[in-house]
Protein backbone atom coordinates (compact mmCIF):
# COMPACT_ATOMS: atom_id res chain seq x y z
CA UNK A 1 -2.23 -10.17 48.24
CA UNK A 2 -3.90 -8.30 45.36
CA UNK A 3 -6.03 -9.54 42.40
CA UNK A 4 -7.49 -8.51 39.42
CA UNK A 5 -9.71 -11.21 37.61
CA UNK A 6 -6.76 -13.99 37.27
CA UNK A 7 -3.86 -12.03 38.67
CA UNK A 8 -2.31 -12.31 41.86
CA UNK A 9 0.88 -9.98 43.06
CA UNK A 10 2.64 -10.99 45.84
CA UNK A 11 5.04 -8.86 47.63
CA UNK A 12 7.79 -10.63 50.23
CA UNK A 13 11.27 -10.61 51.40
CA UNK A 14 13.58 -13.23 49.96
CA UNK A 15 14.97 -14.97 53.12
CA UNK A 16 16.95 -17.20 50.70
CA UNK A 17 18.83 -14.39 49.23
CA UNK A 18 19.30 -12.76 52.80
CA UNK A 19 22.74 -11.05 52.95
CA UNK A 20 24.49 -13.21 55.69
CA UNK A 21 26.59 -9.78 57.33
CA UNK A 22 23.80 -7.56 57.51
CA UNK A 23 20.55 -9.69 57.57
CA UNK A 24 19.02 -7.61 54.51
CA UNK A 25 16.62 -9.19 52.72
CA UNK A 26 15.91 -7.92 49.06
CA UNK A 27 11.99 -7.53 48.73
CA UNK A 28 10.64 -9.83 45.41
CA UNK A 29 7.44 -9.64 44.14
CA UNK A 30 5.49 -12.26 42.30
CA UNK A 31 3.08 -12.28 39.36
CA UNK A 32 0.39 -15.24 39.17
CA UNK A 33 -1.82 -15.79 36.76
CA UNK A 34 -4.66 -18.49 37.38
CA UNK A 35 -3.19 -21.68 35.15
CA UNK A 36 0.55 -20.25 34.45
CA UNK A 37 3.56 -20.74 36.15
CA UNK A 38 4.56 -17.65 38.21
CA UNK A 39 7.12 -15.03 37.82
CA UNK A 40 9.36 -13.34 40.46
CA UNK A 41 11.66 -10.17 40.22
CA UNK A 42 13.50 -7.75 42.73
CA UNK A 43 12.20 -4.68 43.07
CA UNK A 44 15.59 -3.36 43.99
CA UNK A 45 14.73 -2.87 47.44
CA UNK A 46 16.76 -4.17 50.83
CA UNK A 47 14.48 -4.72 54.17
CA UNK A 48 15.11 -6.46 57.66
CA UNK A 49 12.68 -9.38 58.38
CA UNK A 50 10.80 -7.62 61.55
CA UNK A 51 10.77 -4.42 59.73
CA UNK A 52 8.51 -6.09 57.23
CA UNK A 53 4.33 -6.48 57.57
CA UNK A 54 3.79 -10.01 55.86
CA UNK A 55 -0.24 -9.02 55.97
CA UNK A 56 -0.15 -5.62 54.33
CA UNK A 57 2.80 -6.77 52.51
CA UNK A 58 4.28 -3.30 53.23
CA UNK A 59 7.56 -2.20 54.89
CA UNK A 60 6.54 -1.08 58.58
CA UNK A 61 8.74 -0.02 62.08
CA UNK A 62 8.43 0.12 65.45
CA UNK A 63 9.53 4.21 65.09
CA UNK A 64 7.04 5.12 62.94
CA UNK A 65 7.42 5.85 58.92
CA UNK A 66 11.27 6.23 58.96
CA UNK A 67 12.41 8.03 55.51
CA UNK A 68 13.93 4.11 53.98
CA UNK A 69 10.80 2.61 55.30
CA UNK A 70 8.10 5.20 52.64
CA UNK A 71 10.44 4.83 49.73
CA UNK A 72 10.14 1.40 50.19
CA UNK A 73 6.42 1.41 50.08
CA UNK A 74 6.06 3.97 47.56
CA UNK A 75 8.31 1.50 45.47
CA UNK A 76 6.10 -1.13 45.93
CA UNK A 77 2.91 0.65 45.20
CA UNK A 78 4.57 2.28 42.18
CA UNK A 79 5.44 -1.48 40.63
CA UNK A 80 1.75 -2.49 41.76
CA UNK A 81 0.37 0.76 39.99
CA UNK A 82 1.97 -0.09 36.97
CA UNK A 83 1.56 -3.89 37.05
CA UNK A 84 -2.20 -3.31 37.09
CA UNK A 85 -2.15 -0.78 34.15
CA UNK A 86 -0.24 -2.93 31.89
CA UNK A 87 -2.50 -5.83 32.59
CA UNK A 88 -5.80 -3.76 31.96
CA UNK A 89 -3.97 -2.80 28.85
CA UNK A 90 -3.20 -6.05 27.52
CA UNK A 91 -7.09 -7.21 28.40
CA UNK A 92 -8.02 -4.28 26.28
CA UNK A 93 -6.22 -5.04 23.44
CA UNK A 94 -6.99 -8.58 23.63
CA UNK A 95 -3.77 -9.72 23.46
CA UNK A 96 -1.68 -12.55 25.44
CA UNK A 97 -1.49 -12.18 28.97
CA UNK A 98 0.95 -14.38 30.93
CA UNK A 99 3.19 -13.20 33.75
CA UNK A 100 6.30 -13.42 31.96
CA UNK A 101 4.15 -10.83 29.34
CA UNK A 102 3.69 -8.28 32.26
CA UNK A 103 7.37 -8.60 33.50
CA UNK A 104 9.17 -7.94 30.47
CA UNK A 105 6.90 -5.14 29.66
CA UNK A 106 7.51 -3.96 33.21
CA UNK A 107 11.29 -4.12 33.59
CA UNK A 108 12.22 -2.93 29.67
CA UNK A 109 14.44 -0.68 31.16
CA UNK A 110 16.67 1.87 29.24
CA UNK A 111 14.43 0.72 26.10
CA UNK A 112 12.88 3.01 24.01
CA UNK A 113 9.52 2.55 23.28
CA UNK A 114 9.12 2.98 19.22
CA UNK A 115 5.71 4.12 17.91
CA UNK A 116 3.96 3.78 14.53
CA UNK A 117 4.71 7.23 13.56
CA UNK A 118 8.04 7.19 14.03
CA UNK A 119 8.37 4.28 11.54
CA UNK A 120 6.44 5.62 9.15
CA UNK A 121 8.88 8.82 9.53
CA UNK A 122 11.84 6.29 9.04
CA UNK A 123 10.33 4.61 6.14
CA UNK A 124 10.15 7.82 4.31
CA UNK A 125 13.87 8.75 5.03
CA UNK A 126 14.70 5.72 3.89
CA UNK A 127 12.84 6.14 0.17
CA UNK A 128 14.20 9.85 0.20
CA UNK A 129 17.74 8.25 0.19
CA UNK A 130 16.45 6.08 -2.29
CA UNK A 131 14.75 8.64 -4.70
CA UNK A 132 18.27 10.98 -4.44
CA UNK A 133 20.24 7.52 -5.53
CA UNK A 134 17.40 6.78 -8.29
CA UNK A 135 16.76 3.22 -6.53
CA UNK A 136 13.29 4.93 -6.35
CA UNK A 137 10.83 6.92 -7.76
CA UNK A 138 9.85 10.01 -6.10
CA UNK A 139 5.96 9.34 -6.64
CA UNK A 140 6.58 6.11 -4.49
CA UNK A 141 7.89 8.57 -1.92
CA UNK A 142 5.01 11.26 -2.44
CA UNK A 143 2.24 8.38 -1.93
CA UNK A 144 3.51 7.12 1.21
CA UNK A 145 3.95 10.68 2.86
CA UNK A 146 0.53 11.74 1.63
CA UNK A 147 -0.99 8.42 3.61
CA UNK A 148 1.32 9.43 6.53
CA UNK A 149 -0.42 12.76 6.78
CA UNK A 150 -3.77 10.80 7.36
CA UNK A 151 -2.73 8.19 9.44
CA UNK A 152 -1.39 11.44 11.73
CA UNK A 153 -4.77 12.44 11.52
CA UNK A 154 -6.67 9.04 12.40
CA UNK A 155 -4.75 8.88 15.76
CA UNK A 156 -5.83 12.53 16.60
CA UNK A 157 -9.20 12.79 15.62
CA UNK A 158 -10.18 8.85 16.29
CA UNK A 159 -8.09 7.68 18.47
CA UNK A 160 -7.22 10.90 20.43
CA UNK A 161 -3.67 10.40 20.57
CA UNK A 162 -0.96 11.83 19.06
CA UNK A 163 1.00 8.17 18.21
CA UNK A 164 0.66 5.33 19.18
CA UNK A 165 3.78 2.40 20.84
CA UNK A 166 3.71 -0.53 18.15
CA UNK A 167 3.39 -2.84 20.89
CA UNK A 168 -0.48 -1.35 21.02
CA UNK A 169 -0.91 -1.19 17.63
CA UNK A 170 -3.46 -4.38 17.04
CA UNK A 171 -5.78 -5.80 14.60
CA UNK A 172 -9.15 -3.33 15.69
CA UNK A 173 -6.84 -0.55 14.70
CA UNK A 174 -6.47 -1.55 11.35
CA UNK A 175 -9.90 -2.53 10.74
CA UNK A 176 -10.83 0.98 12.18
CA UNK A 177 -8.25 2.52 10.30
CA UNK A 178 -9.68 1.21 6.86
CA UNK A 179 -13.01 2.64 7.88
CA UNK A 180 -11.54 5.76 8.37
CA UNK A 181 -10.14 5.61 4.82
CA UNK A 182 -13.53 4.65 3.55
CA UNK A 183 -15.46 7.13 4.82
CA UNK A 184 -13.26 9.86 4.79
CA UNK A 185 -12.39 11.01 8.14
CA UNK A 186 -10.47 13.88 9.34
CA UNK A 187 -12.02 15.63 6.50
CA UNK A 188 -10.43 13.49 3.67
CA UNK A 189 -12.48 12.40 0.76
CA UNK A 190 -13.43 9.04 1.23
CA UNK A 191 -11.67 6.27 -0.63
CA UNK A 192 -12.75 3.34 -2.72
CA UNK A 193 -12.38 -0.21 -1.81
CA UNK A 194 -9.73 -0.55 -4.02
CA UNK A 195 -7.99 2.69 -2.78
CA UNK A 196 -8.19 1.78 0.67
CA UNK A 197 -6.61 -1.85 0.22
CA UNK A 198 -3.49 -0.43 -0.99
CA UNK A 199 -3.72 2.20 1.64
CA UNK A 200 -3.42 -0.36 4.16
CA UNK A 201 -1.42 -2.52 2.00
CA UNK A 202 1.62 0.42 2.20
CA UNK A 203 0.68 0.98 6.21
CA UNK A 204 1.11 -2.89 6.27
CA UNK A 205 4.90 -1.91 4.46
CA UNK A 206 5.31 0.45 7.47
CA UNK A 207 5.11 -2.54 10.59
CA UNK A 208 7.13 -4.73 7.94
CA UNK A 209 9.56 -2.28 8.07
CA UNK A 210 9.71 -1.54 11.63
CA UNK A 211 9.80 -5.32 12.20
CA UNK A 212 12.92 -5.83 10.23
CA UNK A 213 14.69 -2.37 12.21
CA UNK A 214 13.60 -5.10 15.44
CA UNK A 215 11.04 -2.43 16.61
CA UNK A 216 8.07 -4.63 16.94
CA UNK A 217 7.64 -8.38 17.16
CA UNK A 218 4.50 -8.70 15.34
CA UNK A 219 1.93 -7.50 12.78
CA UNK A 220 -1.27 -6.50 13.58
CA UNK A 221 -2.07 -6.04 9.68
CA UNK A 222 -1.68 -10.16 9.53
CA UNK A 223 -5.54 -11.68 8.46
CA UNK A 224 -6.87 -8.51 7.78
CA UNK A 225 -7.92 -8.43 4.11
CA UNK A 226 -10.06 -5.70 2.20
CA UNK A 227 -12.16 -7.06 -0.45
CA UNK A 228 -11.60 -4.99 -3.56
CA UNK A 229 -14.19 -4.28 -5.75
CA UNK A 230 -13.93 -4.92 -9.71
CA UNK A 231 -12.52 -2.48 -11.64
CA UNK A 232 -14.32 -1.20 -15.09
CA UNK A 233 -11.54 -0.88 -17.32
CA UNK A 234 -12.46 2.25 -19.89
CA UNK A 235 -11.03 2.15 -23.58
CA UNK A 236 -12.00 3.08 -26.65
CA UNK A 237 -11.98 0.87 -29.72
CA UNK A 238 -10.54 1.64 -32.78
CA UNK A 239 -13.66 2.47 -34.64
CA UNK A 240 -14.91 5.04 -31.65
CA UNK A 241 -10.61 6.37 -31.93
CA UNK A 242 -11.78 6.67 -35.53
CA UNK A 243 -14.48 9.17 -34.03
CA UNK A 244 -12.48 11.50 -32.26
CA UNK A 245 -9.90 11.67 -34.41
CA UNK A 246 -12.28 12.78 -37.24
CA UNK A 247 -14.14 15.07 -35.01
CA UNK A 248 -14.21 18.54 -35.69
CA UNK A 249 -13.18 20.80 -32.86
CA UNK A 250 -13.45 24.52 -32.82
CA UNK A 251 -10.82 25.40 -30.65
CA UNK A 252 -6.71 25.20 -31.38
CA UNK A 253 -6.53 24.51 -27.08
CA UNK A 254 -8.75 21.56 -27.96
CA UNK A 255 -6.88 20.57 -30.97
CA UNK A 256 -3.82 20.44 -28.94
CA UNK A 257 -5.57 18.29 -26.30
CA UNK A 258 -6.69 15.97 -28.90
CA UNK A 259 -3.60 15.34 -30.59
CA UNK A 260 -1.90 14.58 -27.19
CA UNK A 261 -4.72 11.97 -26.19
CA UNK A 262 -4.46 10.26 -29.71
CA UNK A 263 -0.60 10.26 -29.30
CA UNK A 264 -1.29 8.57 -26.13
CA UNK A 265 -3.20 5.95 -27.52
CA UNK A 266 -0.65 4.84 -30.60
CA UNK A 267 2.00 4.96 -27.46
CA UNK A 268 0.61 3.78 -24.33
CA UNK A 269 2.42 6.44 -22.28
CA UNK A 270 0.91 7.68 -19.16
CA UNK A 271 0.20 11.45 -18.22
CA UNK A 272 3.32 11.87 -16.43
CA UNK A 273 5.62 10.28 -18.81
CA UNK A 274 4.12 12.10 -22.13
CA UNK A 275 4.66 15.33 -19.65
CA UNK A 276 7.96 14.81 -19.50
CA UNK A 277 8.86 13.79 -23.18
CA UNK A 278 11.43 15.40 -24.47
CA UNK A 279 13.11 15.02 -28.11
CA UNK A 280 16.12 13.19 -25.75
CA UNK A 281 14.19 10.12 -25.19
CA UNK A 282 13.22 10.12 -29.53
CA UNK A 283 15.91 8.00 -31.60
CA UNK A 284 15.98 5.97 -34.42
CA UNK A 285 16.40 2.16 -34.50
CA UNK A 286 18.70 0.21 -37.03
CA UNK A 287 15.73 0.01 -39.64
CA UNK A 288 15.82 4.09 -39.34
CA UNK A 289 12.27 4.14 -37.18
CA UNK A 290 11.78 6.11 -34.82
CA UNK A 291 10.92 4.92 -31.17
CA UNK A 292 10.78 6.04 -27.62
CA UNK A 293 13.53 4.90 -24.94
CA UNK A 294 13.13 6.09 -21.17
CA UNK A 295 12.04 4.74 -18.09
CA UNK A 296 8.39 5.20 -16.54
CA UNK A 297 7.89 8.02 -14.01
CA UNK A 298 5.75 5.65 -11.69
CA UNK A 299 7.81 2.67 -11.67
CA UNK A 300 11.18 3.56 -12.86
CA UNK A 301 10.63 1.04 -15.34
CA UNK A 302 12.37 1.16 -19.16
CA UNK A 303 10.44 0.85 -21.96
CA UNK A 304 10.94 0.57 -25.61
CA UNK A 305 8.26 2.24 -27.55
CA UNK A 306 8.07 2.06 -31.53
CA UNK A 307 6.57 5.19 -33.47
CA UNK A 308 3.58 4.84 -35.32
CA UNK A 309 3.24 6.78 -38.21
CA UNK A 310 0.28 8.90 -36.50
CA UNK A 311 2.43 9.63 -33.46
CA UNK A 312 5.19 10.62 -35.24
CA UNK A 313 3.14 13.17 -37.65
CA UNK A 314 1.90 14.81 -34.21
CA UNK A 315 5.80 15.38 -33.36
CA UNK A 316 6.39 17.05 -36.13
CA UNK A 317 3.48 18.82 -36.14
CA UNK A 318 4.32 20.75 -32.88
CA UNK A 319 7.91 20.50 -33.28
CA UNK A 320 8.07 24.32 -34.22
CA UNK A 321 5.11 25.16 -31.74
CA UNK A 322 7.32 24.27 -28.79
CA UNK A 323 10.84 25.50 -30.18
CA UNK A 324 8.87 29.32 -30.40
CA UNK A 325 8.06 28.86 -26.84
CA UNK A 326 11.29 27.92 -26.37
CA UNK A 327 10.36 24.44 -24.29
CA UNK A 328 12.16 21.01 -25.34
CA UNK A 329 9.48 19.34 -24.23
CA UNK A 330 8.01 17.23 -27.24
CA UNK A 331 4.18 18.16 -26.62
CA UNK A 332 2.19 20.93 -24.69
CA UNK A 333 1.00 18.89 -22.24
CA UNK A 334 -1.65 20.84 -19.78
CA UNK A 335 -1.90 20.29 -15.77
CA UNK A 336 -3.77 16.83 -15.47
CA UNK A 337 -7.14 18.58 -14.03
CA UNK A 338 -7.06 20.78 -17.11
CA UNK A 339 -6.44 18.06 -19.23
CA UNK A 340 -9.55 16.01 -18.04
CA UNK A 341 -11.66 19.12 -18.12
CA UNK A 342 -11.18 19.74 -22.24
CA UNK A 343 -11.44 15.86 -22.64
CA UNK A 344 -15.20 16.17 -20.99
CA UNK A 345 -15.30 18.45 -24.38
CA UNK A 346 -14.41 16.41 -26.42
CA UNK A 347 -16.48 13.23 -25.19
CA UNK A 348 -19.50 15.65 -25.55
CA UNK A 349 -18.47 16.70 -29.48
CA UNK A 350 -17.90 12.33 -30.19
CA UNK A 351 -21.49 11.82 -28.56
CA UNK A 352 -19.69 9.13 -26.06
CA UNK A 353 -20.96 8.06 -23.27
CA UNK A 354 -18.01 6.81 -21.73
CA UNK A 355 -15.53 8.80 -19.46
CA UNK A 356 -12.53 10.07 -20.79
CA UNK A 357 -9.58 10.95 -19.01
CA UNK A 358 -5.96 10.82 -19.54
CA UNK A 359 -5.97 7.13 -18.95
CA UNK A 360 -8.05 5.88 -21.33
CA UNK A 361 -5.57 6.47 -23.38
CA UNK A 362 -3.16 4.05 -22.49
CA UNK A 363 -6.12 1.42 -21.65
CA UNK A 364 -6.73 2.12 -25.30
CA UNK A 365 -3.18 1.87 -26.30
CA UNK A 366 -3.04 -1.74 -24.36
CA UNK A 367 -6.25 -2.95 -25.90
CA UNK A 368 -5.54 -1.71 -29.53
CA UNK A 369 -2.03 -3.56 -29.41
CA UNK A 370 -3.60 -6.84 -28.58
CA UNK A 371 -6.64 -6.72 -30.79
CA UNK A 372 -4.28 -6.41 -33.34
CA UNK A 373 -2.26 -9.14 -32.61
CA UNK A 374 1.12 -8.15 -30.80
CA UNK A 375 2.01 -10.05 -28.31
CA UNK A 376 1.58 -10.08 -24.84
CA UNK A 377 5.15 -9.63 -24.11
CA UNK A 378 5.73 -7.01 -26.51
CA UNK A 379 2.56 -4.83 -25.06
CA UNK A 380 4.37 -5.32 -21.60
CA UNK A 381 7.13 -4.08 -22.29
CA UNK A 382 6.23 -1.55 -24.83
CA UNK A 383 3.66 -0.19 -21.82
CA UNK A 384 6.23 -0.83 -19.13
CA UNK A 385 4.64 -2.77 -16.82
CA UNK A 386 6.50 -4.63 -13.77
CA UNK A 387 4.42 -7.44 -14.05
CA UNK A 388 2.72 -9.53 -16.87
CA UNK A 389 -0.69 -10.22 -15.35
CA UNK A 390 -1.13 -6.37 -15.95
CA UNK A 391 -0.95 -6.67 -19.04
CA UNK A 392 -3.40 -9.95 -19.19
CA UNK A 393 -5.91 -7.71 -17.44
CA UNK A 394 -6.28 -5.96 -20.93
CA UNK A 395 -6.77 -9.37 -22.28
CA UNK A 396 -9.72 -10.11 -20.29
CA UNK A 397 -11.66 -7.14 -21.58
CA UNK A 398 -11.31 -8.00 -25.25
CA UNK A 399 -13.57 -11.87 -25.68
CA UNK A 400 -13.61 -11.20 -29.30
CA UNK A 401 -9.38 -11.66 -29.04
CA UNK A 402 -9.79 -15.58 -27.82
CA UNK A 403 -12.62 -15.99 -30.44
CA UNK A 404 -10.62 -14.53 -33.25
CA UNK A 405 -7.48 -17.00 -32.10
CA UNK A 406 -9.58 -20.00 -31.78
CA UNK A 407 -11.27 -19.57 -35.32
CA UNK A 408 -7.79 -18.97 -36.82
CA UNK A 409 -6.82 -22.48 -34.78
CA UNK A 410 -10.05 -23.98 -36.50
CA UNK A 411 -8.91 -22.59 -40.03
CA UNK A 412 -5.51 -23.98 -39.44
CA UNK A 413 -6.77 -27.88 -38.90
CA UNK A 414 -10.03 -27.43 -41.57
CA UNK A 415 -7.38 -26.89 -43.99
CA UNK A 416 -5.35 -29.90 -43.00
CA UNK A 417 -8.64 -32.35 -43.47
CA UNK A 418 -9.53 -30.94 -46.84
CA UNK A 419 -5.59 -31.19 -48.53
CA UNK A 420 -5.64 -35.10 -46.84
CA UNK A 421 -9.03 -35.62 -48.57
CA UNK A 422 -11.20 -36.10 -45.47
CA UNK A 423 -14.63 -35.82 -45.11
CA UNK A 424 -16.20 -33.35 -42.38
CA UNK A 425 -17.57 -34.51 -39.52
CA UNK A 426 -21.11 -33.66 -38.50
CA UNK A 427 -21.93 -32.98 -34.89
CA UNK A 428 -25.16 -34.36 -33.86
CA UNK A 429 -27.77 -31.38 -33.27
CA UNK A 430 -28.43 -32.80 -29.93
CA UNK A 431 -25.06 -32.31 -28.86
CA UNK A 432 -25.20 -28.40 -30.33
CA UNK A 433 -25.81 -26.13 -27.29
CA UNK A 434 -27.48 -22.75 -28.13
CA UNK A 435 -24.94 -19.60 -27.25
CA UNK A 436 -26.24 -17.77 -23.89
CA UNK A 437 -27.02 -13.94 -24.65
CA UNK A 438 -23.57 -12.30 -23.23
């Protein structure tokens, strides 16, 4: 007998399934584990009784090592080889070890063993199919191959593997994994808290995936949780809008750029949807307005976006500055990087202090609409969003909003008392609590 901490293999011949003509004997081996109730399997191997060595569990004959009497043996050391390795495995990876564990591990035969990687490659097929058939977007697609490309890289360079079986994937992996993210490895930049939970949030969409093609049995993701950090929401308000849309520029390229920020903020859109605007998503309503119908470029989302009267003088105003270059494209929207780089000029000529990029313009378009009294179901869907609590996130940043609501409450009720004649009440100064500096 061999053992290994708690585990005992046993090697024998069966006498109970002895073949009555020919007194063959088919060799079984056993797997204990200190506690658990043993497991037994052929090895596919046939032996006579005296041609076995019950000490050295090992095949042996009077003639010497015959050529059925090593392939026997090499068999048996072959399945006690392996039996060892997959138990030192499953120690390291700290995961349950019983003997019917090693057995099925050791006699999957015929079964392929499916790795991470190759989920994550069928995962993308499977949104390619979906982009072609528009049941997707194809940034959707482009963010999950981009996190492929660096989970490729995390088994190489940390893990020094090329893939790894899904069966070893476990819980240390994905805690190293979001380190890796955070710090940058394999010569990425390093993410952001935030950035990093949905990292592993989508590699967490890769093991549900592969769990529902019956490729793996569990998640190692399960329990792990990234605390994200807050995020600081940038907008402008409308007196510092006021600013820059007063501000003298000295340039037409950042004219251009300010017009297409400002028509951001009276529409909400994003950079890749105002990109993409075309005088084909512009109609007119039943009053004769004008508004913007098309879905969003991240989500696929529609959205119904009325035309303020600012947003619809910069249409007009480079309606004949696109048709010259012949584009049907509604504005001359720059490459994003370009775009953020003549904002920075422009924050410096308002004397902000704030950072502006292309979306601060639809934080600003979010914030403006609510400050102003539209409703929260009107900004979602004029913005688009999948879900309302993004839109209440624009709530939170505006306290003034639920003071301005409350004392419009209060106005509402001190009316009532003075038409019935009633006589205010005075609250006892003891009961007045001064207002904490906010």
């Amino acid at each position: 007998m061999e053992s290994s901490e708690k585990l005992t293999l046993y090697f024998y011949p069966n006498g109970r399934k002895r073949n009555q003509a020919s007194n063959l004997e088919p060799i079984y081996c056993r797997i204990s584990i200190a506690g658990q109730k043993p497991k037994e399997f052929s090895i596919g191997k046939l032996i006579l009784r005296e041609h076995w060595n019950r000490k050295r569990q090992m095949a042996s004959h009077p003639n010497g090592d015959t050529g059925s009497i090593r392939l026997i043996n090499e068999k048996i050391a072959t399945i006690r080889n392996k039996i060892m390795k997959i138990f030192e495995e499953l120690l390291e990876e700290n995961r349950p070890i019983s003997p019917t564990t090693i057995k099925n591990i050791l006699t999957e035969k015929g079964q392929v063993k499916r790795t991470y990687l190759e989920a994550f490659d069928a995962l993308l097929a499977d949104y390619l199919v979906k982009v072609n058939t528009r049941q997707c977007v194809r940034a959707t697609y482009q963010k999950y191959a981009t996190i492929r490309i660096q989970v490729g890289e995390f088994f190489r360079t940390k893990l020094q593997v090329d893939d790894l079986p899904l069966k070893r994937f476990v819980p240390q992996h994905v805690k190293e994994l979001a380190n890796y993210f955070l710090l940058g490895g394999g010569g990425f930049a390093p993410k952001g808290a935030n950035t990093t939970a949905k990292y592993i949030s989508h590699c967490q969409s890769v093991f549900m995936y592969a769990m529902d093609l019956g490729w793996a049995t569990s998640n190692p993701f399960a329990g792990i949780r990234i605390k994200k950090q807050p995020v600081n929401t940038v907008y402008l308000n409308e007196d510092e809008l006021d600013v820059l849309r007063k501000v003298r520029v000295h340039t037409e390229r950042l004219e251009r750029i300010r017009d297409i920020f400002v028509f951001c903020c009276f529409t909400g859109l994003a950079y890749a949807d105002v990109k993409k605007l075309t005088y084909d998503d512009i109609s007119r309503d039943m009053d004769g307005d004008y508004c913007i119908l098309d879905r969003r470029q991240k989500t696929d989302i529609p959205y119904n976006i009325p035309l303020a009267p600012p947003a619809v003088e910069i249409i007009d105003r480079y309606r004949e500055y696109q048709s010259i270059r012949g584009i049907d494209n509604v504005l001359p929207v720059p490459a994003n990087a370009n775009y953020n780089a003549y904002l920075k000029e422009i924050r410096d000529l308002c004397g902000f202090t704030k950072e502006l990029t292309t979306h601060v313009a639809r934080h600003t378009a979010a914030t403006l609409m609510l400050s102003n009294g539209v409703a929260m179901e009107v900004v979602q869907r004029v913005l688009g969003h999948s879900e309302i609590r993004t839109t209440q996130h624009y709530a939170r940043l505006m306290p003034h909003r639920i003071k301005q609501s409350m004392k419009e409450l209060m106005q509402k009720y001190a009316t009532r008392t003075h038409d019935h004649g009633m006589q205010e009440t005075q609250i006892p100064s003891t009961l007045v609590k001064k207002n904490k500096a906010l």
